[in-house]
C-alpha atoms as a PDB file:
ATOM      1  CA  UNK A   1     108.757  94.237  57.412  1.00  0.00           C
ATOM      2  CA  UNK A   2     107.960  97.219  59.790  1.00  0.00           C
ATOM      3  CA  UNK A   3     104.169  98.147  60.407  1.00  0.00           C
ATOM      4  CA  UNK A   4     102.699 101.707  60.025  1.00  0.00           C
ATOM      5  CA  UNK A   5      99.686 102.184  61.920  1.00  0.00           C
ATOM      6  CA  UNK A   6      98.551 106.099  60.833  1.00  0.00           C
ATOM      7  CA  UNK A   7      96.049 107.802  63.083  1.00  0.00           C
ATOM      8  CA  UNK A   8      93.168 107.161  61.250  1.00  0.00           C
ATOM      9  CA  UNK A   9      93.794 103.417  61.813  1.00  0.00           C
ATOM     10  CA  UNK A  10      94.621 103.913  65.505  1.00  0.00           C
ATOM     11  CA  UNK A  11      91.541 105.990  66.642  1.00  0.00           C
ATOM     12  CA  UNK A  12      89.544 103.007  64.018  1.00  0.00           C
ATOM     13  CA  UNK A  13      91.215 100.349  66.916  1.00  0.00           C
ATOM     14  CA  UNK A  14      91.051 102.290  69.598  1.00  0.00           C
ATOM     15  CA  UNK A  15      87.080 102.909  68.939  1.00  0.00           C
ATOM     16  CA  UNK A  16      86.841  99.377  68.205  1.00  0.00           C
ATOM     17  CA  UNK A  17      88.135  98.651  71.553  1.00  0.00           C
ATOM     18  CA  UNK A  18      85.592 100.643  73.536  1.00  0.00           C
ATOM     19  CA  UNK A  19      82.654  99.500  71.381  1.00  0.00           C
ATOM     20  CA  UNK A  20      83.681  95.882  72.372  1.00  0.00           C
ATOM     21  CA  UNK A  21      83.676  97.318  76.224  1.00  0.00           C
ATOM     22  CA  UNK A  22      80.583  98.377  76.228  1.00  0.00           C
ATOM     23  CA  UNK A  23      78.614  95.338  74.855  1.00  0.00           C
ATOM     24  CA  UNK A  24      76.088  94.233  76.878  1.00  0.00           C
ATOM     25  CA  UNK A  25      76.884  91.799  79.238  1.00  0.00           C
ATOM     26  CA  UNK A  26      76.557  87.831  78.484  1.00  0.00           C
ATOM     27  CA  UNK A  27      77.782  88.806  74.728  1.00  0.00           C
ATOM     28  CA  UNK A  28      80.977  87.300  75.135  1.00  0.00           C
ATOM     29  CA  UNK A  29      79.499  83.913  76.281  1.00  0.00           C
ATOM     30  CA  UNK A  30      77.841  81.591  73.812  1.00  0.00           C
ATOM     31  CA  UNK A  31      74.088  80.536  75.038  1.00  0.00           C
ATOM     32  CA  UNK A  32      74.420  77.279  77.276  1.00  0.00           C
ATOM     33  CA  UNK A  33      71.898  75.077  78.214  1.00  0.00           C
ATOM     34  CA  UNK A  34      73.054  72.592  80.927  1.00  0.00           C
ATOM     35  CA  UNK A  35      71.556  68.361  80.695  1.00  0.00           C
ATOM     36  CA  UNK A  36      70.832  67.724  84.623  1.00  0.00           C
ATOM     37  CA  UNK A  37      69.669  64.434  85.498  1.00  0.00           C
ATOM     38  CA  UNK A  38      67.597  62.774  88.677  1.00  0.00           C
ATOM     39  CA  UNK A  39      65.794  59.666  88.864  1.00  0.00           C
ATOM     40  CA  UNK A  40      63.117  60.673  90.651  1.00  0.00           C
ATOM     41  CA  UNK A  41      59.358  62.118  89.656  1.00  0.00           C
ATOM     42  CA  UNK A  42      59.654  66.144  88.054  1.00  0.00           C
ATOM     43  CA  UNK A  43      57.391  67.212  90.886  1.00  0.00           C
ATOM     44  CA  UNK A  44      59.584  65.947  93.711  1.00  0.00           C
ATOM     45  CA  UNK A  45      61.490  69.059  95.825  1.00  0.00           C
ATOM     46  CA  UNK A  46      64.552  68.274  94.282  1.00  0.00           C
ATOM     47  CA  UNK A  47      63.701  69.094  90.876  1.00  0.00           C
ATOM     48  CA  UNK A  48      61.482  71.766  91.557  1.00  0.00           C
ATOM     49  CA  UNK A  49      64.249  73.331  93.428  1.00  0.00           C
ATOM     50  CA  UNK A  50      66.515  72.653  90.383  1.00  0.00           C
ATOM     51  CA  UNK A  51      63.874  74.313  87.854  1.00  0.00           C
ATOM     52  CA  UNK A  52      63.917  77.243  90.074  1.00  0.00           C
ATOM     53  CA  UNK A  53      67.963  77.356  90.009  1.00  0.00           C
ATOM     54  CA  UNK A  54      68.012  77.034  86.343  1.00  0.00           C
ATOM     55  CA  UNK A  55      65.490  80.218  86.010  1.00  0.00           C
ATOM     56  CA  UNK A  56      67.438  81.711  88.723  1.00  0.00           C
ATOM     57  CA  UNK A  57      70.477  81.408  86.680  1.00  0.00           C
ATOM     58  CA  UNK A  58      69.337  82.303  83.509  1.00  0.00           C
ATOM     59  CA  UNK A  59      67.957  85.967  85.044  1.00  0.00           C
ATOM     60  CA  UNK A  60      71.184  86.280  86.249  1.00  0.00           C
ATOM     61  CA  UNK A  61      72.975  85.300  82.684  1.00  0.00           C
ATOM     62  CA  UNK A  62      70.063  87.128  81.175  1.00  0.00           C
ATOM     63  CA  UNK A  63      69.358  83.516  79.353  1.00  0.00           C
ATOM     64  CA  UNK A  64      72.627  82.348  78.552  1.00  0.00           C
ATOM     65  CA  UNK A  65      73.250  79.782  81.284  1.00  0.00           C
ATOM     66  CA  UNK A  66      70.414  77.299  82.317  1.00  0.00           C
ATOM     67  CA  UNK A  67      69.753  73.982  82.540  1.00  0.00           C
ATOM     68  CA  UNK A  68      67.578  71.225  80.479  1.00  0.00           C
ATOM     69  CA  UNK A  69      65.811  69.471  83.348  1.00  0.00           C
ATOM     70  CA  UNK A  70      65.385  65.608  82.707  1.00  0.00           C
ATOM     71  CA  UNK A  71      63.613  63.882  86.015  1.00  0.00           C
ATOM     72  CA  UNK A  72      63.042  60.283  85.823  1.00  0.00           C
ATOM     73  CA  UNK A  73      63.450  59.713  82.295  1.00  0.00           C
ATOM     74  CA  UNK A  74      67.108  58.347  82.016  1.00  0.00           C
ATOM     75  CA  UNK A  75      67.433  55.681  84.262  1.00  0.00           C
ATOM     76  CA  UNK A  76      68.685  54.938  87.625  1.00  0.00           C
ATOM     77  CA  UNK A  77      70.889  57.227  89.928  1.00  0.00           C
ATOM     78  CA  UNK A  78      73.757  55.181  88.769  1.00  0.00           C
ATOM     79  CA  UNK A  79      73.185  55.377  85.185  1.00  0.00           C
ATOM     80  CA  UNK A  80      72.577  59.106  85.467  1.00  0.00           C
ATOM     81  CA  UNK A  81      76.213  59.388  87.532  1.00  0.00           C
ATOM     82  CA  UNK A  82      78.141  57.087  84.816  1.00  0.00           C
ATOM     83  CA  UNK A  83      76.019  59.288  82.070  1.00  0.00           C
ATOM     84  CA  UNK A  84      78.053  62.381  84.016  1.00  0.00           C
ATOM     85  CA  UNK A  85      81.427  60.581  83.573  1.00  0.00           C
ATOM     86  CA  UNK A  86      80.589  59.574  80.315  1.00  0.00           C
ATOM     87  CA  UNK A  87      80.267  63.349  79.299  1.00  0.00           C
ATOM     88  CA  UNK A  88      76.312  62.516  78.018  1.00  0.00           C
ATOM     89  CA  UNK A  89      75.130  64.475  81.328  1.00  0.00           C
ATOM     90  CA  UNK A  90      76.469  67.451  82.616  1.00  0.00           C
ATOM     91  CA  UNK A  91      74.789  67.854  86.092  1.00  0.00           C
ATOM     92  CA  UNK A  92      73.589  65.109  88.201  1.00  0.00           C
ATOM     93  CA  UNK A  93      71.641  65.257  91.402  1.00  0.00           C
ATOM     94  CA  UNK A  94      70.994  62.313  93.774  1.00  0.00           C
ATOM     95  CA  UNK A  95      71.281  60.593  96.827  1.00  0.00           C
ATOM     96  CA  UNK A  96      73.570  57.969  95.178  1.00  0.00           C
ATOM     97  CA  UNK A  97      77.112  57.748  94.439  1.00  0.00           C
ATOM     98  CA  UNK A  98      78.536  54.534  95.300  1.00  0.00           C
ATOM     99  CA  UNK A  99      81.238  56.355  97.996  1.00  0.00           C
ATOM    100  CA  UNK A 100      81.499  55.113 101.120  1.00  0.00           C
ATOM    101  CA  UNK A 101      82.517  59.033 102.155  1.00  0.00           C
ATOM    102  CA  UNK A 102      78.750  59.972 101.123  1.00  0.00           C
ATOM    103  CA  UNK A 103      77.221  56.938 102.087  1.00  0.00           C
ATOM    104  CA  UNK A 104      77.574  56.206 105.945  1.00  0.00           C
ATOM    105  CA  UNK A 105      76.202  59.453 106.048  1.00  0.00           C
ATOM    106  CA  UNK A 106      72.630  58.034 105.444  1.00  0.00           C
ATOM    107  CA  UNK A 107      73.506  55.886 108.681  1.00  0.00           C
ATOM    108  CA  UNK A 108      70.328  56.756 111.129  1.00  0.00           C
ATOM    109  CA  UNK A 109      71.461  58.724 114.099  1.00  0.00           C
ATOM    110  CA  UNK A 110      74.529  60.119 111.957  1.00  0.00           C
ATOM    111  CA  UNK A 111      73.795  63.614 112.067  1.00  0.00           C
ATOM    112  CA  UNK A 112      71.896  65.574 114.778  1.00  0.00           C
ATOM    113  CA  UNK A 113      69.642  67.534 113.012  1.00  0.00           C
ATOM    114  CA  UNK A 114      69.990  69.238 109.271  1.00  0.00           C
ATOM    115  CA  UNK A 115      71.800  71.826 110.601  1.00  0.00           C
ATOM    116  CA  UNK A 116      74.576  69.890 111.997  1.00  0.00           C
ATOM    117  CA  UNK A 117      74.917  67.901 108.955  1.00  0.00           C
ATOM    118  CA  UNK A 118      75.318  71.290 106.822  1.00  0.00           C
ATOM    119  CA  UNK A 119      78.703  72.016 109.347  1.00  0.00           C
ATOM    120  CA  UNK A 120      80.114  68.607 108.473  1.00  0.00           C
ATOM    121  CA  UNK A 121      79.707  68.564 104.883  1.00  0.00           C
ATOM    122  CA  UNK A 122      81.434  72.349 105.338  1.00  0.00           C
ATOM    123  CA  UNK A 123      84.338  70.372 107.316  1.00  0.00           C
ATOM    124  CA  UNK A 124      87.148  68.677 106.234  1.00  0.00           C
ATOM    125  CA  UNK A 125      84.840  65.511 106.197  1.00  0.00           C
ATOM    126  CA  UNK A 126      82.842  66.980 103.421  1.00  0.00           C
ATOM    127  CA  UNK A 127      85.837  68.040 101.630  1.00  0.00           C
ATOM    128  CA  UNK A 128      87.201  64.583 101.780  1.00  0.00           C
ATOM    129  CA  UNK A 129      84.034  62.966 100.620  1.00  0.00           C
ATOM    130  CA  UNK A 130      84.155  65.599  97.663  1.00  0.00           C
ATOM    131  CA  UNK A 131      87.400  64.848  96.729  1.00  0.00           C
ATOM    132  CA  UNK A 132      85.932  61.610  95.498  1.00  0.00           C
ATOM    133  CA  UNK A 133      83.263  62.462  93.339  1.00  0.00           C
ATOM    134  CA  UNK A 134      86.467  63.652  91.086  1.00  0.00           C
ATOM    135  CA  UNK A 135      88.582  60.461  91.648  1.00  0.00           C
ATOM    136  CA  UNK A 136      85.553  58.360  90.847  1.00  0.00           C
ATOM    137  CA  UNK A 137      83.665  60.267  87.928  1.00  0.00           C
ATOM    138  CA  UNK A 138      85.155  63.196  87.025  1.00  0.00           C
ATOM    139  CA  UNK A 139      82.843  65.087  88.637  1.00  0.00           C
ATOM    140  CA  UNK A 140      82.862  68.787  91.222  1.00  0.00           C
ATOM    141  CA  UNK A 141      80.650  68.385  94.193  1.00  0.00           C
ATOM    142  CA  UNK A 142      78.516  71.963  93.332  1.00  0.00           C
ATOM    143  CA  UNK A 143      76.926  71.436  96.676  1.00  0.00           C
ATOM    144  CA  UNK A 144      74.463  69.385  99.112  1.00  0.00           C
ATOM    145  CA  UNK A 145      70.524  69.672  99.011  1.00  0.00           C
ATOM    146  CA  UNK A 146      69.206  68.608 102.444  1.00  0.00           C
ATOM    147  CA  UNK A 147      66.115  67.338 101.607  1.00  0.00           C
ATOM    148  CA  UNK A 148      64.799  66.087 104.928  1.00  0.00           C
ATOM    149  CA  UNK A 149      64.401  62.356 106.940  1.00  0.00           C
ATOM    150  CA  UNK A 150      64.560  59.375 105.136  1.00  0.00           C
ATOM    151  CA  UNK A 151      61.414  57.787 106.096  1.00  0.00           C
ATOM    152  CA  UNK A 152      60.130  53.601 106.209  1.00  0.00           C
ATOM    153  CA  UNK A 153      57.242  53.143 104.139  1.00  0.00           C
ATOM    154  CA  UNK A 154      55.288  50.160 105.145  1.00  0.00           C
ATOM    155  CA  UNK A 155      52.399  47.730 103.447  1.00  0.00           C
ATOM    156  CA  UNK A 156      51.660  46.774 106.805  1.00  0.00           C
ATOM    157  CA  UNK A 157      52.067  48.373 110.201  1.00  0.00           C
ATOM    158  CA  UNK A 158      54.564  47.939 112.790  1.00  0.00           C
ATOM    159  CA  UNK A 159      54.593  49.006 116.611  1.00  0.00           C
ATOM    160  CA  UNK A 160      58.227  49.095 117.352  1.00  0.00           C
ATOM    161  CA  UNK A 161      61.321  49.307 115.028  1.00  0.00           C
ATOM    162  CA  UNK A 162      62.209  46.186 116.465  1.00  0.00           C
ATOM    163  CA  UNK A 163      59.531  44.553 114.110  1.00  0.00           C
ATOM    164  CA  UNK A 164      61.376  44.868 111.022  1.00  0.00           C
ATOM    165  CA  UNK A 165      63.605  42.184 111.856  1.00  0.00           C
ATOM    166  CA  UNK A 166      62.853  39.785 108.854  1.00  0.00           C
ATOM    167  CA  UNK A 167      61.179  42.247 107.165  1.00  0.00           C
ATOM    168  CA  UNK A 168      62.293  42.919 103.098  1.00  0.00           C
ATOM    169  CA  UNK A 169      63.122  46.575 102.786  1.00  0.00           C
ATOM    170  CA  UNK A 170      63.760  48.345  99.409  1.00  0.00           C
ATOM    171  CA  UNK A 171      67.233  50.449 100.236  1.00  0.00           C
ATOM    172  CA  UNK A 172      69.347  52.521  97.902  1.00  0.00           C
ATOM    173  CA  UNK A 173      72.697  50.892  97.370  1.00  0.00           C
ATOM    174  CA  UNK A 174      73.843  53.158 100.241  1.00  0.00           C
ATOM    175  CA  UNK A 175      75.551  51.595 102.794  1.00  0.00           C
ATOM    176  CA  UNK A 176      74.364  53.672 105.936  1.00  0.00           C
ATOM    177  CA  UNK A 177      70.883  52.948 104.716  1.00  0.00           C
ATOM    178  CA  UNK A 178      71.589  49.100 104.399  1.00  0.00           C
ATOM    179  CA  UNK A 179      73.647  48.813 107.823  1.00  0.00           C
ATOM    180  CA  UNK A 180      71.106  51.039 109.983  1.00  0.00           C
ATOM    181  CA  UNK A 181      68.147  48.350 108.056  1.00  0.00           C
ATOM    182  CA  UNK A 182      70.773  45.138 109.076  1.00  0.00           C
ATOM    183  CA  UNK A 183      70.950  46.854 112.579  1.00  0.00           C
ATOM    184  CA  UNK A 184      67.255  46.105 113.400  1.00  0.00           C
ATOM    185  CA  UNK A 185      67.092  42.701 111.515  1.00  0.00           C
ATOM    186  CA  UNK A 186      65.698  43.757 108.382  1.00  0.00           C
ATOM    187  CA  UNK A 187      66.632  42.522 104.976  1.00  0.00           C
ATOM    188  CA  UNK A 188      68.031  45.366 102.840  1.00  0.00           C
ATOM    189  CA  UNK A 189      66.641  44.717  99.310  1.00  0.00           C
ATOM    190  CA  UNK A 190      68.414  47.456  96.859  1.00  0.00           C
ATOM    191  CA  UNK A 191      66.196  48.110  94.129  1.00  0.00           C
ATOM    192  CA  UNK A 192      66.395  51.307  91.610  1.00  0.00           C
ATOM    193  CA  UNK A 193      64.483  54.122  92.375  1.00  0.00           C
ATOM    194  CA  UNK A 194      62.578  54.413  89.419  1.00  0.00           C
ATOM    195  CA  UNK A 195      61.399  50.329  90.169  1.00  0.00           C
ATOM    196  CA  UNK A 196      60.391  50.784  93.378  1.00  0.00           C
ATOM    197  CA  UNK A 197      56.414  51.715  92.813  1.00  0.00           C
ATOM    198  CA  UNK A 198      56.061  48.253  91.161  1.00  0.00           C
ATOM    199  CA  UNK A 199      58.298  46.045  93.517  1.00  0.00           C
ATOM    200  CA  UNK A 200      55.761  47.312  96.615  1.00  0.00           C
ATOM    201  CA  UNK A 201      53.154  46.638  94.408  1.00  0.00           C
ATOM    202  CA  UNK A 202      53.752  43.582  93.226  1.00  0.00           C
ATOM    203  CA  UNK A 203      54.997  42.675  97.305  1.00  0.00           C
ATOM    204  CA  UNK A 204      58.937  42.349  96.220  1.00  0.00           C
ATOM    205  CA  UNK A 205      59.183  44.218  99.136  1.00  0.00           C
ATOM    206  CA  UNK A 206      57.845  44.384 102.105  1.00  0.00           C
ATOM    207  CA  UNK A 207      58.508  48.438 102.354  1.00  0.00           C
ATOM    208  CA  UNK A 208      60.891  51.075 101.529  1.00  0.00           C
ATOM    209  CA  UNK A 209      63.381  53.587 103.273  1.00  0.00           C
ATOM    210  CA  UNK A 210      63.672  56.556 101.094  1.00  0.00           C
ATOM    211  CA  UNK A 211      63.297  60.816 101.323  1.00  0.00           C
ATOM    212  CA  UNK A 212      59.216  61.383 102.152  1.00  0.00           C
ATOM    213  CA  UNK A 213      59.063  64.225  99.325  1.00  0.00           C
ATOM    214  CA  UNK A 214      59.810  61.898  96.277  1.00  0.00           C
ATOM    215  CA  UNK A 215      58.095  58.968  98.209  1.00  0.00           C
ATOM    216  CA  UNK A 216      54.812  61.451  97.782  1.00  0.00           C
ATOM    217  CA  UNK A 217      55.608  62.683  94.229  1.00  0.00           C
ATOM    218  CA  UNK A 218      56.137  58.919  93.072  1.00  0.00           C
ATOM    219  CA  UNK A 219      52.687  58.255  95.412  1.00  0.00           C
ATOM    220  CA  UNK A 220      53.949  55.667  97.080  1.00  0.00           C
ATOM    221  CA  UNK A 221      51.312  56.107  99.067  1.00  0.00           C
ATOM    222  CA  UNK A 222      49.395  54.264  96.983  1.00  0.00           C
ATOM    223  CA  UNK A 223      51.072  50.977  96.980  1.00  0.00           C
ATOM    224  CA  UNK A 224      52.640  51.142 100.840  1.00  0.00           C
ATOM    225  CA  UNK A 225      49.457  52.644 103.012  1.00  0.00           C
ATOM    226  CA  UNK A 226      51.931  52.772 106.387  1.00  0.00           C
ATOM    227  CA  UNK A 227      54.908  55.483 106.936  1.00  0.00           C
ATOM    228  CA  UNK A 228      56.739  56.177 110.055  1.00  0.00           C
ATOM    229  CA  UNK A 229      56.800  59.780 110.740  1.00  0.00           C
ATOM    230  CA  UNK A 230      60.391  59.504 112.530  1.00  0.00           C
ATOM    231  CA  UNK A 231      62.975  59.910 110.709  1.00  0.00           C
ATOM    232  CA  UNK A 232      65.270  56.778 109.846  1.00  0.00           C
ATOM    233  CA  UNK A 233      68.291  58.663 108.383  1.00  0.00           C
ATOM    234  CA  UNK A 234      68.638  62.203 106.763  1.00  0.00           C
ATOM    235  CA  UNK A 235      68.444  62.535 102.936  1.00  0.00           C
ATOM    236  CA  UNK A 236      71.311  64.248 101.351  1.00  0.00           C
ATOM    237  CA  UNK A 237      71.074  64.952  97.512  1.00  0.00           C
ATOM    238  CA  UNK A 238      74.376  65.401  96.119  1.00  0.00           C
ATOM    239  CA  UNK A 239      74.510  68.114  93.514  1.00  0.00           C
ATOM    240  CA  UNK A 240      77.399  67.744  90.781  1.00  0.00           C
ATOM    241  CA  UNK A 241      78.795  69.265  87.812  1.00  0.00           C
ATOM    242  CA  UNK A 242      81.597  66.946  85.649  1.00  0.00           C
ATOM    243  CA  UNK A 243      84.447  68.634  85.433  1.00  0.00           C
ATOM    244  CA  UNK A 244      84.377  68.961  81.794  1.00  0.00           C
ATOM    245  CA  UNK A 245      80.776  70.994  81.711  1.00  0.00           C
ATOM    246  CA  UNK A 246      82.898  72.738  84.796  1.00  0.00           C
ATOM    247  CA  UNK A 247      85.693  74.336  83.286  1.00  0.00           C
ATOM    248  CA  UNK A 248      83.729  75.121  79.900  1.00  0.00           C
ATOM    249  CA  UNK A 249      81.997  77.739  81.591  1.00  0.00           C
ATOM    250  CA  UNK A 250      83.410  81.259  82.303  1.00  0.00           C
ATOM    251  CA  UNK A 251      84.885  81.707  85.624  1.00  0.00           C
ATOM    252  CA  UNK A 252      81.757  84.561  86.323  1.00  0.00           C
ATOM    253  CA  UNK A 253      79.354  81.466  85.387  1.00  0.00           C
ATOM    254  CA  UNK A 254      80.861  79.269  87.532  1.00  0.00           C
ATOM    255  CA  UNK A 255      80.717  81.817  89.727  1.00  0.00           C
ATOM    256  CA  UNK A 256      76.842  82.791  89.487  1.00  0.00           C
ATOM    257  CA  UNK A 257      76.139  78.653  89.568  1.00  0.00           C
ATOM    258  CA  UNK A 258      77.732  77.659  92.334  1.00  0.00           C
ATOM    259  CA  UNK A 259      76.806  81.095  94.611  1.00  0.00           C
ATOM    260  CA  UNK A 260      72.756  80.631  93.652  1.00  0.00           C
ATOM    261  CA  UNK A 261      72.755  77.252  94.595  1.00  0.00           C
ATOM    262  CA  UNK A 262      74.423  78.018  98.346  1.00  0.00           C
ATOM    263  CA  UNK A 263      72.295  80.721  98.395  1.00  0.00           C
ATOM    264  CA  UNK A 264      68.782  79.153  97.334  1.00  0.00           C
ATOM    265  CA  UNK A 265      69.644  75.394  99.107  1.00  0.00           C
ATOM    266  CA  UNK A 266      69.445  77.352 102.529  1.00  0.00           C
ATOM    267  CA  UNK A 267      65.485  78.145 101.679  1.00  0.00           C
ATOM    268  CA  UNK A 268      64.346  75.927  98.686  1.00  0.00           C
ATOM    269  CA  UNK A 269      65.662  72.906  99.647  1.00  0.00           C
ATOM    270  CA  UNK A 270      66.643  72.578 103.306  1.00  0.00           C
ATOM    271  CA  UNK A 271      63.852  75.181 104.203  1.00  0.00           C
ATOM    272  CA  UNK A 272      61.366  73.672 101.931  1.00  0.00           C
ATOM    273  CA  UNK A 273      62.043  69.732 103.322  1.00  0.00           C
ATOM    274  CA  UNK A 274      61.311  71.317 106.615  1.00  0.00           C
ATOM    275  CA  UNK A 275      57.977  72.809 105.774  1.00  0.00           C
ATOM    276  CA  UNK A 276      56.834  70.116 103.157  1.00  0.00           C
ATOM    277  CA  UNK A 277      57.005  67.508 105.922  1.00  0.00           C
ATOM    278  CA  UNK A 278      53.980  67.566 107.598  1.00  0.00           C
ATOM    279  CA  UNK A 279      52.004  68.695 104.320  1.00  0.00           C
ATOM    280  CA  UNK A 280      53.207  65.123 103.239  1.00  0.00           C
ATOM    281  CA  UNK A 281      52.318  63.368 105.584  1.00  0.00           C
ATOM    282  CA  UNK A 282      48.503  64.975 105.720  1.00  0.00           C
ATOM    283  CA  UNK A 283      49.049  63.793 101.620  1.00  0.00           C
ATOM    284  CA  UNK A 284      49.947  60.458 102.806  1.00  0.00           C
ATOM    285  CA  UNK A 285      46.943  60.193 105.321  1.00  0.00           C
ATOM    286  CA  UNK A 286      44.443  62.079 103.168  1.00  0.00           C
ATOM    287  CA  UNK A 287      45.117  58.551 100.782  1.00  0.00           C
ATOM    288  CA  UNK A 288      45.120  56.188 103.733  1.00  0.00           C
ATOM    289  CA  UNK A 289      43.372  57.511 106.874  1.00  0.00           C
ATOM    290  CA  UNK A 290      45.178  58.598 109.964  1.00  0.00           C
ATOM    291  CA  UNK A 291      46.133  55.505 111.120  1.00  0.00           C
ATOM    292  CA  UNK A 292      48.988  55.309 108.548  1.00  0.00           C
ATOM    293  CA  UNK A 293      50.603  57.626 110.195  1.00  0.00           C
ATOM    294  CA  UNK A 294      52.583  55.579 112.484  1.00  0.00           C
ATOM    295  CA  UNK A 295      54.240  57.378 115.309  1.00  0.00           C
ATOM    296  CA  UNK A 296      56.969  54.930 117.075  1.00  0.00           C
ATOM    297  CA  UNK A 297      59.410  56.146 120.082  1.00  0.00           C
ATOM    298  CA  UNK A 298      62.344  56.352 117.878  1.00  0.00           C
ATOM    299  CA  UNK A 299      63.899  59.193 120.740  1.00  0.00           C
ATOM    300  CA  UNK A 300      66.943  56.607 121.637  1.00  0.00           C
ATOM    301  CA  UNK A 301      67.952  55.685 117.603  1.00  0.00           C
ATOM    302  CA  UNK A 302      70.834  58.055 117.892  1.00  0.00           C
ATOM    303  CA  UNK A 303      71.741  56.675 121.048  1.00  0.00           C
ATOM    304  CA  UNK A 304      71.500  52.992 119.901  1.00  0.00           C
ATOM    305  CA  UNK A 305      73.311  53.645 116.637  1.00  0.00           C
ATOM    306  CA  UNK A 306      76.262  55.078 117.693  1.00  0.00           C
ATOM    307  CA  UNK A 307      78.468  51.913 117.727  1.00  0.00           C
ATOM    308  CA  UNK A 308      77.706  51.709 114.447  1.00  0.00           C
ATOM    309  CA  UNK A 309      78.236  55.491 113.364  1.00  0.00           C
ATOM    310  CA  UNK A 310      81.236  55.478 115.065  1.00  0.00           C
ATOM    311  CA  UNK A 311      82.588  52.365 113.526  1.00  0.00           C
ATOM    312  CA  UNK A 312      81.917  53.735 110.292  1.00  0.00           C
ATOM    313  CA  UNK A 313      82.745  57.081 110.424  1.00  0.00           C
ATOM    314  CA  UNK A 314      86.430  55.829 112.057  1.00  0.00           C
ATOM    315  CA  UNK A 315      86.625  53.466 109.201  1.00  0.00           C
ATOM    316  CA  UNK A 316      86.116  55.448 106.095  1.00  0.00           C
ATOM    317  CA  UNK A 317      87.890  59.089 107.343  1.00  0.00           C
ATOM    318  CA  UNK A 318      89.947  57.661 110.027  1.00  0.00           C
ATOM    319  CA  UNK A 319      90.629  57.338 114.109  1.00  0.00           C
ATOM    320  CA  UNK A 320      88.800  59.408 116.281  1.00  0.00           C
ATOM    321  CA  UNK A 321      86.540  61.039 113.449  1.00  0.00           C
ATOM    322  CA  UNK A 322      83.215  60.199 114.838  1.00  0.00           C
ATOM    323  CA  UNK A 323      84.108  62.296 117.935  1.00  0.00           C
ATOM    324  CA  UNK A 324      85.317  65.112 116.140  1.00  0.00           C
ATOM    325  CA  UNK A 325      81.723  64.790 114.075  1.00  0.00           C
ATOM    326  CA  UNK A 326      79.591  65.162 117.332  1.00  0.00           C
ATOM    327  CA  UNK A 327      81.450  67.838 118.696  1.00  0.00           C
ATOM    328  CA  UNK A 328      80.468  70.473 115.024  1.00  0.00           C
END
C-alpha cells in the first residue's frame, strides 16, 4: 500500500526534526549515577579525588553522569573487584587486583620516581597489564591514580631496614609488596585493608606497608606510633570501569569520563600525593612526637632490589623487559 505524505505532514516532520536538534544537550541521555567502590576511609586522597571527578563530571553532563561514592563500607579490595565482575559495582578503585602485571609493580625500587612510572603504565607494559583487568573481571582499566610511596608503619622503631628481618608485616596480597618485605627478612602477613587498624592494635602485626594518605585517614597513627619517611614501594590505585557500566554509556560520556580523569589525576592525585606528604607526616608526628619520624638511608633500595625487579619484571612480560623499563 503506497504512502502519501502531503506538505502539511512533511513541514509537521521536518519541524519535528529540528525541534529534536535543538534540545538541550544531555536530553538524549537518561540520568546515571555510577556505584564506585574503595576500601579505604572517605577522607583518604583517593576518594576525595573521586568525589571531585564525579562533580567534575556531572558539570560537564550538566547532572546526568556521576557517581555514588561508597568508601569503606563494602568490604575488602577484593570483594569490591568481584562486586565489579559481578555487575553489583560499576567502578572500582584500588591498589588490588590479584594480577601479577599490576602487582610486581609495588616491588620497592621498581619505578624511579612517579613520573617514570606514569611512562610505563603509558607503554606497552601498561597496556599488557590492562589487558587483564578484562580477561580477569570484565573490567576497562579507566586509568592509574599515583598516589605516592608506600610507607612501613611501625609499633616500634627500627634503625636500619635490615631490622625487619623477623618482623610480622601487614601487606596487601600484592606480590611486589610481599617479595620486597621477604627480601629484608620480614614476614609478609596479608590482612584486608579495612582489618588492619585492629590487627596493629591488637599486635597481629608487628607493622604495616601501605600508601601514607589512607594510613593517616584510617589514623593509623594511633595504633603504630613509628613510620619511615622513605618510601618502600610506590602506590598505584587502579581505576576501573566493568565493561558492562562501559559500553552503557554514550560514546561522548565515555568520552568526558575517561578525558577528566587523565586530566584531573595529573593534579588531584599525583600532584596532591606529592604535596600531602609531608603534611602527613607533621599529622603523624603531631600524634607521636618527632621521633616517629624515622629517617633510614634507604638511597641504595633501588640498587639492592634490582635482582629482584628484574626477575620479576622478565617473568611476568617477558626477556629483557626490565631493561627496556629503566631505559622510559
Amino acid at each position: 500500500m503506497p504512502i502519501n505524505l502531503t506538505r502539511r505532514t512533511m513541514l509537521q516532520l521536518a519541524g519535528a526534526g529540528a525541534a529534536a536538534l535543538t534540545l538541550p544537550a544531555g536530553m538524549a541521555h537518561a540520568a546515571t549515577k555510577l556505584r564506585y567502590g574503595n576500601a579505604g576511609n572517605p577522607t583518604s586522597l583517593s576518594n576525595v579525588f573521586n568525589q571531585k571527578l564525579s562533580d567534575a563530571i556531572a558539570a560537564k553532563t550538566k547532572g546526568e553522569l556521576s557517581m555514588e561514592i561508597f568508601a569503606g563500607s563494602l568490604g575488602g579490595e577484593q570483594k569490591l573487584l568481584d562486586s565489579m565482575s559481578l555487575g553489583s559495582l560499576d567502578m572500582y578503585n584500588g591498589a588490588y587486583t590479584g594480577t601479577r602485571e599490576f602487582d610486581i609493580l609495588y616491588s620497592p625500587g621498581f619505578f624511579r620516581d612517579g613520573v617514570h612510572a606514569k611512562a610505563v603504565i603509558d607503554s606497552e607494559i601498561g597496556a599488557k597489564a590492562s589487558a587483564v583487568l578484562g580477561d580477569r573481571y570484565g573490567a576497562r582499566l579507566l586509568g592509574v591514580g599515583r598516589l605516592g610511596g608506600y610507607n612501613l608503619m611501625l609499633r616500634k622503631p627500627i634503625s636500619s631496614l635490615s631490622e625487619l628481618k623477623g618482623l610480622k608485616i601487614r601487606s596487601a596480597q600484592i606480590e611486589g609488596c610481599i617479595e620486597g618485605l621477604k627480601h629484608f627478612g620480614a614476614i609478609p602477613t596479608p590482612i584486608p585493608f579495612n582489618e588492619i587498624y585492629l590487627a596493629v592494635q591488637q599486635g597481629i602485626v608487628d607493622g604495616v606497608l601501605t600508601a601514607l594518605s589512607p594510613g593517616v585517614a584510617g589514623k593509623f597513627y594511633e595504633v603504630a606510633k613509628y613510620v619511615v619517611e622513605a618510601d618502600f614501594g610506590l602506590a598505584l590505585d587502579k581505576e576501573a570501569i566493568s565493561v558492562a557500566s562501559w559500553n552503557a554509556l554514550s560514546p561522548d560520556y565515555q568520552q568526558i569520563l575517561a578525558t577528566t580523569f587523565t586530566e584531573m589525576e595529573e593534579t588531584d592525585y599525583y600532584g596532591a600525593s606529592i604535596g600531602g606528604k609531608q603534611k602527613d607526616l607533621g599529622i603523624w608526628s603531631g600524634a607521636n612526637g618527632a621521633d616517629s619520624i624515622l629517617k633510614l638511608d634507604a638511597a641504595s633500595l633501588a640498587k639492592d632490589l634490582e635482582p629482584l625487579n628484574r626477575r620479576l619484571a622478565d617473568e611476568v612480560y617477558g626477556a629483557g623487559a626490565w631493561d627496556k623499563i629503566k631505559a622510559l
